[in-house]
PDB file of N, CA and C in Angstrom:
ATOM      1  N   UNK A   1       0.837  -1.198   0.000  1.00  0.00           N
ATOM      2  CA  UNK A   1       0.000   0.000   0.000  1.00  0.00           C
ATOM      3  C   UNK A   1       0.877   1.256   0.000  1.00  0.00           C
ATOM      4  N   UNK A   2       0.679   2.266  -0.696  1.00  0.00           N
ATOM      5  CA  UNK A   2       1.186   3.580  -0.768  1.00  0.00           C
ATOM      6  C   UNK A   2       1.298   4.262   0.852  1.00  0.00           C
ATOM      7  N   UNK A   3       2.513   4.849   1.198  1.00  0.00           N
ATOM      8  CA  UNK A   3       2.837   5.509   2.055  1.00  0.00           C
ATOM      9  C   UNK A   3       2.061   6.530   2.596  1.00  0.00           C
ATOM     10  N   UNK A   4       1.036   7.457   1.426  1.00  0.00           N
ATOM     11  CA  UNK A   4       0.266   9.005   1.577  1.00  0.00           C
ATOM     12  C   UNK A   4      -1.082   8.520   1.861  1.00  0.00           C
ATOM     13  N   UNK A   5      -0.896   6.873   1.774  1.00  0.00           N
ATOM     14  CA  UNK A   5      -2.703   6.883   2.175  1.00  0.00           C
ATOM     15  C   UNK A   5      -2.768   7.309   3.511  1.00  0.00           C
ATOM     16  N   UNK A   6      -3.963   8.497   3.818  1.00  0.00           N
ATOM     17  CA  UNK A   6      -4.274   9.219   5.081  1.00  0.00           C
ATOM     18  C   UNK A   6      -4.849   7.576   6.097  1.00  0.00           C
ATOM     19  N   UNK A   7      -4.694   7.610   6.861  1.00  0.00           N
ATOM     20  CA  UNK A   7      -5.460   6.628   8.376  1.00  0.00           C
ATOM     21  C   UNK A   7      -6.613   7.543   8.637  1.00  0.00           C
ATOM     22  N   UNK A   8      -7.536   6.472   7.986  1.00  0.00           N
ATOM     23  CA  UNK A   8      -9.066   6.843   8.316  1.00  0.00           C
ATOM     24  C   UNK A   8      -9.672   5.755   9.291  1.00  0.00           C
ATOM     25  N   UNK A   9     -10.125   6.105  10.529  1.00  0.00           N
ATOM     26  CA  UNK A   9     -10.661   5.279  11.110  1.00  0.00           C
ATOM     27  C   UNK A   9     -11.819   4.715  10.814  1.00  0.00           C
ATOM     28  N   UNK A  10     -12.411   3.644  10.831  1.00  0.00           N
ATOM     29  CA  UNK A  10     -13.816   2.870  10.371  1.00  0.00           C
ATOM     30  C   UNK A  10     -13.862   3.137   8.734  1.00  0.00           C
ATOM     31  N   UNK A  11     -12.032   2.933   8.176  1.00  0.00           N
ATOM     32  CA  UNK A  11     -12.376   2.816   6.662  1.00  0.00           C
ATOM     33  C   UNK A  11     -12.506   1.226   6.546  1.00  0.00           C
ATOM     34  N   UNK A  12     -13.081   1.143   5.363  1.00  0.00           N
ATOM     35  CA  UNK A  12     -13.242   0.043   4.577  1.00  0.00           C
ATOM     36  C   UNK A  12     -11.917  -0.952   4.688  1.00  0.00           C
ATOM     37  N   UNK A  13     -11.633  -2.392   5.329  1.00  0.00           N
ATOM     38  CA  UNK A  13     -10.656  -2.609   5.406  1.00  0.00           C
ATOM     39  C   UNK A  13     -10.114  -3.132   4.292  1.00  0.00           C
ATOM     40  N   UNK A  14     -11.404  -3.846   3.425  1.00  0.00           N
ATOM     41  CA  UNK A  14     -10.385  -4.400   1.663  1.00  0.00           C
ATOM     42  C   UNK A  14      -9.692  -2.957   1.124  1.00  0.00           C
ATOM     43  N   UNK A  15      -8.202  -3.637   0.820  1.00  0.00           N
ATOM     44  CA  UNK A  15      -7.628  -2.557  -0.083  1.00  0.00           C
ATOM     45  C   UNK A  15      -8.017  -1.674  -0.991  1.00  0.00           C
ATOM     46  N   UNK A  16      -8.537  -2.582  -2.355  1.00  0.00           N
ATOM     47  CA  UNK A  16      -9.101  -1.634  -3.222  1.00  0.00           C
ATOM     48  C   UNK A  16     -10.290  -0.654  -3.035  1.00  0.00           C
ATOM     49  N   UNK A  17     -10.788  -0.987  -1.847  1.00  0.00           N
ATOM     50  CA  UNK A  17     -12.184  -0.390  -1.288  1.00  0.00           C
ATOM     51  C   UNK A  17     -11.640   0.671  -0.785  1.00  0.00           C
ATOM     52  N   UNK A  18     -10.688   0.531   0.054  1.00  0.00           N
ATOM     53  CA  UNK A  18      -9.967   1.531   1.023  1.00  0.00           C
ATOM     54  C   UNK A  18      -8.924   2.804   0.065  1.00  0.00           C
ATOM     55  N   UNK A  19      -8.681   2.585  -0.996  1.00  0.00           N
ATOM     56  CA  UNK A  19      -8.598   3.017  -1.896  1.00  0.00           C
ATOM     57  C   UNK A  19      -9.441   4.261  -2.563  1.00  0.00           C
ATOM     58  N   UNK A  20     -10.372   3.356  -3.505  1.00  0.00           N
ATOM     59  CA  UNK A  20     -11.272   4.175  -3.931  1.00  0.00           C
ATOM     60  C   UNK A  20     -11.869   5.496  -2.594  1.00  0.00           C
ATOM     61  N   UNK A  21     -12.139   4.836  -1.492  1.00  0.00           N
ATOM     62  CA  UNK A  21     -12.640   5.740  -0.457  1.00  0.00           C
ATOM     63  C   UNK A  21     -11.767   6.775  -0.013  1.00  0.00           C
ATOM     64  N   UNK A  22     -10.457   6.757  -0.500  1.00  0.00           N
ATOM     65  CA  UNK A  22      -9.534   7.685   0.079  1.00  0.00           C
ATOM     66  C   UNK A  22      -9.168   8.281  -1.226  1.00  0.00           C
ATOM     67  N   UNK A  23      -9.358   8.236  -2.386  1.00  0.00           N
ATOM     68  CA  UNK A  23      -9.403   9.009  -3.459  1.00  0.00           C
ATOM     69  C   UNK A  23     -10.472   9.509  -3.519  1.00  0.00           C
ATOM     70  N   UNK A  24     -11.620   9.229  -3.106  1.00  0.00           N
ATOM     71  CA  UNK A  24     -12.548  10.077  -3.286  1.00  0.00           C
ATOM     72  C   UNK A  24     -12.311  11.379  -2.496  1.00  0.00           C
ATOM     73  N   UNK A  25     -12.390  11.146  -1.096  1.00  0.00           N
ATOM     74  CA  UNK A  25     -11.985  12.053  -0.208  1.00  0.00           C
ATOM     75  C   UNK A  25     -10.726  13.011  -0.233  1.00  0.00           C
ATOM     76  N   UNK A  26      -9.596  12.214  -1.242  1.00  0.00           N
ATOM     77  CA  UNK A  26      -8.762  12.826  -1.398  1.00  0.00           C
ATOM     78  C   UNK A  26      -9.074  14.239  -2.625  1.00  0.00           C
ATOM     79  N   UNK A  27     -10.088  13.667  -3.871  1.00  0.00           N
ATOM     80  CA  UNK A  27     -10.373  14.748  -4.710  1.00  0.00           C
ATOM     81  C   UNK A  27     -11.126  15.969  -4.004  1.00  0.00           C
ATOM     82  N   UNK A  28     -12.452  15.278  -2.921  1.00  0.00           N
ATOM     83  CA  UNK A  28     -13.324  15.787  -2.465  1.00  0.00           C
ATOM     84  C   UNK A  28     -12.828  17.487  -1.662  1.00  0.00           C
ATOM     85  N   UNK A  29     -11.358  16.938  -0.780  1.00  0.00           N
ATOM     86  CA  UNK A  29     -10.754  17.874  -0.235  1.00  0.00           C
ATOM     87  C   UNK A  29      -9.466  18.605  -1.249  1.00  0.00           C
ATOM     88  N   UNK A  30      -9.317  18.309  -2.203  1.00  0.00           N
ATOM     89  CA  UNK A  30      -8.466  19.028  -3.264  1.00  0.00           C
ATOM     90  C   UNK A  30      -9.582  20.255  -3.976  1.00  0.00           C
ATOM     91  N   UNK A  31     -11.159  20.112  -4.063  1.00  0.00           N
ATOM     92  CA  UNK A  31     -11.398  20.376  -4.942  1.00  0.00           C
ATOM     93  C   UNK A  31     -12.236  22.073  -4.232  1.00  0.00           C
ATOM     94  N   UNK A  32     -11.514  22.018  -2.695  1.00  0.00           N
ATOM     95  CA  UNK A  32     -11.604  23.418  -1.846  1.00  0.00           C
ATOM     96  C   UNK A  32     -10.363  24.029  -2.540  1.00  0.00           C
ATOM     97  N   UNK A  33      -9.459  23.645  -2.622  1.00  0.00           N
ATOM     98  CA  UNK A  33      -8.591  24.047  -3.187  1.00  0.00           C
ATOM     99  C   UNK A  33      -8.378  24.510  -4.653  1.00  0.00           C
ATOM    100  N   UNK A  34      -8.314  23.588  -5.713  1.00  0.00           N
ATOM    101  CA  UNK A  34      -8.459  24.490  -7.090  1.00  0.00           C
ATOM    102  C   UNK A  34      -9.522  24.713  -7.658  1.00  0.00           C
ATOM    103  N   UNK A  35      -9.837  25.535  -7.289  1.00  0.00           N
ATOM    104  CA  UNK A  35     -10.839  26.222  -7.716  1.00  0.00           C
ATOM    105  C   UNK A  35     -10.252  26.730  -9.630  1.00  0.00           C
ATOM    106  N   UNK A  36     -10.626  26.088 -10.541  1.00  0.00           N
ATOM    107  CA  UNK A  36     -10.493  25.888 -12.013  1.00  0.00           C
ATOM    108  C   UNK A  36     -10.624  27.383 -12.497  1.00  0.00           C
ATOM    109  N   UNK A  37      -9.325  27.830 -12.980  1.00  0.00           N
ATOM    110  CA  UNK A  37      -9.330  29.093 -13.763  1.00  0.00           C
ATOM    111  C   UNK A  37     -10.643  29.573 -14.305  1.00  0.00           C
ATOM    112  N   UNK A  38     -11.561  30.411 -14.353  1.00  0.00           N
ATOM    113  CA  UNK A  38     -12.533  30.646 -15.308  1.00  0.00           C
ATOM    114  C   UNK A  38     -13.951  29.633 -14.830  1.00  0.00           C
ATOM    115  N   UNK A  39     -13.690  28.264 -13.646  1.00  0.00           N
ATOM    116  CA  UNK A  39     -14.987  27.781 -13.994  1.00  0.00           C
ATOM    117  C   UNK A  39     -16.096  29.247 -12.995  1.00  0.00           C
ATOM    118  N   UNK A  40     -16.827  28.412 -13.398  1.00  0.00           N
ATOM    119  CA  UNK A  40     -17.976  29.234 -12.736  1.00  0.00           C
ATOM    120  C   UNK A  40     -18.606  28.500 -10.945  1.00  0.00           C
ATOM    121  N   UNK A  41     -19.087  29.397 -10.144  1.00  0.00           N
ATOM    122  CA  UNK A  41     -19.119  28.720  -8.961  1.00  0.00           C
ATOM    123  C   UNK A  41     -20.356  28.321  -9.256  1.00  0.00           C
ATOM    124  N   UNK A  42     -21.697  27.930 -10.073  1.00  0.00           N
ATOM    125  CA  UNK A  42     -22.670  27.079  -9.593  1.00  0.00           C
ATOM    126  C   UNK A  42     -21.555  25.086 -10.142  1.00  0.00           C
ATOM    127  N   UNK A  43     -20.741  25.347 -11.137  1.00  0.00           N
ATOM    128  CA  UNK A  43     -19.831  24.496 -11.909  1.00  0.00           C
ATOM    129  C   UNK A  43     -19.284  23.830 -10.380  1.00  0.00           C
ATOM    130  N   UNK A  44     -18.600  24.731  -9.910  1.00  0.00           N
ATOM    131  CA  UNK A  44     -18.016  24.511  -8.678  1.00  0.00           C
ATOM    132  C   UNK A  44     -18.768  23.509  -7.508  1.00  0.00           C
ATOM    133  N   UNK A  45     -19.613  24.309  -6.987  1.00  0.00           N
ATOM    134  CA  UNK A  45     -20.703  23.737  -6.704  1.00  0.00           C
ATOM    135  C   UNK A  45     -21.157  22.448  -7.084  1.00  0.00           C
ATOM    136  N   UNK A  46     -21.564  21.727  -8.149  1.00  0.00           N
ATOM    137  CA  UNK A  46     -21.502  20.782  -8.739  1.00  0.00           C
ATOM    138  C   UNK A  46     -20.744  19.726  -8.106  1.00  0.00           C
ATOM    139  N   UNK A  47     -19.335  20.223  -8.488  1.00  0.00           N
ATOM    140  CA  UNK A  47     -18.673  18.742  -8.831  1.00  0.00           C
ATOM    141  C   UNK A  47     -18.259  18.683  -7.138  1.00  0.00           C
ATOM    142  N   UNK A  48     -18.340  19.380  -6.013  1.00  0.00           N
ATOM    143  CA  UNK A  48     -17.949  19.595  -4.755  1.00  0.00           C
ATOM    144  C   UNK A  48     -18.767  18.677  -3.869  1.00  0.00           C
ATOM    145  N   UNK A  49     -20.406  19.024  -4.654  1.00  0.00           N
ATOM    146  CA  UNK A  49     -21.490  18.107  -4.233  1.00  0.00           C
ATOM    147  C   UNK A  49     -21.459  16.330  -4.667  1.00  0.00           C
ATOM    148  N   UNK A  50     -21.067  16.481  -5.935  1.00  0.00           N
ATOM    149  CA  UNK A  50     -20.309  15.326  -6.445  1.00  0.00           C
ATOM    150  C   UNK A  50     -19.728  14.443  -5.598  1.00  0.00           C
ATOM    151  N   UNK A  51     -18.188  15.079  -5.107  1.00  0.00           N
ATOM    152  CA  UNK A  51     -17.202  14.675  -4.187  1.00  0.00           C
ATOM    153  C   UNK A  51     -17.983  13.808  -2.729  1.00  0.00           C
ATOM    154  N   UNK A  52     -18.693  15.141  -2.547  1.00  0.00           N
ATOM    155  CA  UNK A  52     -19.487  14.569  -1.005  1.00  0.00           C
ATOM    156  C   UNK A  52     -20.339  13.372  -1.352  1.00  0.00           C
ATOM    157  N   UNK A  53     -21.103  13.293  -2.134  1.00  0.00           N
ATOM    158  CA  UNK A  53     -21.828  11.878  -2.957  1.00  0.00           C
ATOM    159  C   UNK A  53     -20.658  10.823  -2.823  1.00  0.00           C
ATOM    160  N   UNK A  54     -19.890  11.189  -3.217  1.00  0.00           N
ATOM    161  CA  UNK A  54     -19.112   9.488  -3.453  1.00  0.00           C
ATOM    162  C   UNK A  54     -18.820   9.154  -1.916  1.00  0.00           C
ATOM    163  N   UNK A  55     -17.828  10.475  -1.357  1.00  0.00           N
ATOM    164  CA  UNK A  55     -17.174  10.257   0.044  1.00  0.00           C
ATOM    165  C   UNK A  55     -18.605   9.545   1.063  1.00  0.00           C
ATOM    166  N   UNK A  56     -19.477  10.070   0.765  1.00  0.00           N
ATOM    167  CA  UNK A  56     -20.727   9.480   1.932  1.00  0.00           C
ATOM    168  C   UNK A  56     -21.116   8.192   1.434  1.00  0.00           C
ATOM    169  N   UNK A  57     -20.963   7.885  -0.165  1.00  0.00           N
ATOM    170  CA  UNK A  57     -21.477   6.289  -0.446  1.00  0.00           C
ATOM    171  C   UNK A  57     -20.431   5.292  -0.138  1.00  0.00           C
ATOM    172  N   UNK A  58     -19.183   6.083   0.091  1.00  0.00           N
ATOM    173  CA  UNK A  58     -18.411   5.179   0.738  1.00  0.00           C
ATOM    174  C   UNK A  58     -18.098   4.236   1.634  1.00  0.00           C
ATOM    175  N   UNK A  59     -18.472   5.894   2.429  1.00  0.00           N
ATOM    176  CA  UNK A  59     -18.516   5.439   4.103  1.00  0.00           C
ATOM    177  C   UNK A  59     -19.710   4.507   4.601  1.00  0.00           C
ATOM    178  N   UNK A  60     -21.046   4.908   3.851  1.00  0.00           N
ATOM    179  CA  UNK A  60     -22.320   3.869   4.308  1.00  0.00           C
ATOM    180  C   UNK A  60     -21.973   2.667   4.492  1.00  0.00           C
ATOM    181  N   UNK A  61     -21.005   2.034   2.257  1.00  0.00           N
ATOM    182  CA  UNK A  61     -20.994   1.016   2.307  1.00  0.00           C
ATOM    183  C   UNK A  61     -20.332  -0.158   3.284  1.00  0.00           C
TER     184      UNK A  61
END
């Protein structure tokens, strides 16, 4: 397993699961950050809500 994966407690313990769930979260919290030259904030908005969708279907599963 990669060194930068963050320690999430009550993650998913299969790898590839634990994975996907920490890339999600990983875009989810990148995407406070670049904010895309020129997009527009309802755009923004969007794909932020996006992020939180995956990160929460994660965690349910």
């Amino acid at each position: 397993m990669d060194n930068d994966l963050l320690f999430v407690p009550n993650a998913p313990v299969d790898t590839d699961e634990y994975i996907n769930w920490h890339t999600a979260l990983k875009h989810f919290l990148q995407s406070f950050h670049d904010i895309k030259k020129g997009e527009d904030r309802r755009k923004r908005n969007k794909r932020e809500r996006r992020y939180v969708k995956m990160v929460l279907c994660q965690i349910v599963k």
